[in-house]
Protein backbone atom coordinates (compact mmCIF):
# COMPACT_ATOMS: atom_id res chain seq x y z
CA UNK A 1 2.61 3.83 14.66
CA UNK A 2 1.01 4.04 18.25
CA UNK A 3 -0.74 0.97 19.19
CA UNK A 4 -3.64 3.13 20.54
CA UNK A 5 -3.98 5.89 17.46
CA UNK A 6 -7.29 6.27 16.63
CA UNK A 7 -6.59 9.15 13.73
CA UNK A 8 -3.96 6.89 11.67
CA UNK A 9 -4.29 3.31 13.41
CA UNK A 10 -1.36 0.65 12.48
CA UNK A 11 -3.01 -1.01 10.01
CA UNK A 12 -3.19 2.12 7.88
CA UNK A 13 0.20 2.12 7.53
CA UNK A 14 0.05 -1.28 5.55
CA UNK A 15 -1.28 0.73 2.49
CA UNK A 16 2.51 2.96 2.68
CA UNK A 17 3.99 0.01 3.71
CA UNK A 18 3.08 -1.91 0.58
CA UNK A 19 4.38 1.13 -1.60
CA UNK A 20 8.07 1.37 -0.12
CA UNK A 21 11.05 -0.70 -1.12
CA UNK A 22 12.39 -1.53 2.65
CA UNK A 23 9.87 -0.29 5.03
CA UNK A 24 9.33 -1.12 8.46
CA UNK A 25 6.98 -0.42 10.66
CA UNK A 26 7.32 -0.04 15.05
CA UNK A 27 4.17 0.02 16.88
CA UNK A 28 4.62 2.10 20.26
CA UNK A 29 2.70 0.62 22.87
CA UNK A 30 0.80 2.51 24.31
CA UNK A 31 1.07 5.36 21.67
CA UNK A 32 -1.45 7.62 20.19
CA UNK A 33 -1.05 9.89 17.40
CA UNK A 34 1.16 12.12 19.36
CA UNK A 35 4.00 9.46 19.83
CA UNK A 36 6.68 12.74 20.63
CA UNK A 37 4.52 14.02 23.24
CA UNK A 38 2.88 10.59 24.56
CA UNK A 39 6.16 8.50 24.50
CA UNK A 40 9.17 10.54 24.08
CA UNK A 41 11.51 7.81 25.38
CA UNK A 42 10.17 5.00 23.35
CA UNK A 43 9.85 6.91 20.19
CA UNK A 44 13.21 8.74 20.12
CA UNK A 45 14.96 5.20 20.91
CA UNK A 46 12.79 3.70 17.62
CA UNK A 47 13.97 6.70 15.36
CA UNK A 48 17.32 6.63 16.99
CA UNK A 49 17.41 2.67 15.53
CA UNK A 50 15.74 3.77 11.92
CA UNK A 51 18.52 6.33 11.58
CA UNK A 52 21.39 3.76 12.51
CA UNK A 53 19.69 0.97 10.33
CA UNK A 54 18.95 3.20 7.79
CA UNK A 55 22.97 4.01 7.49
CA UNK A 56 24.13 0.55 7.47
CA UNK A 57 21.26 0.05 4.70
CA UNK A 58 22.62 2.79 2.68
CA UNK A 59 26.45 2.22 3.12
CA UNK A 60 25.64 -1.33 2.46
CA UNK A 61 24.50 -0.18 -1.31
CA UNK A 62 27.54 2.48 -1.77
CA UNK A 63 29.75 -0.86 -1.68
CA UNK A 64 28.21 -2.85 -3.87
């Protein structure tokens, strides 16, 4: 979520967050709804650390 999204603000994503069984949720400073195009950097580094947690998450629950 971008900090400064006025289309979807953060706290909207409580409501999905509520409904998933791990979620997390990154607020990009200085983000509006356009997070790619805004904050390329920041947001590529955040899904870039989803992805990797994400794995570990899932390998996690192949070994048990």
């Amino acid at each position: 979520a971008g900090d400064d999204d006025k289309m979807t603000p953060p706290k909207a994503s409580e409501t999905l967050r509520r409904a998933l069984t791990h979620p997390t949720i990154e607020v990009i400073k200085g983000g509006g709804h356009m997070m790619m195009i805004e904050r390329p950097d920041q947001t590529l580094e955040t899904l870039k650390n989803f992805i990797a947690t994400s794995a570990t998450l899932e390998s996690l629950n192949e070994t048990n």
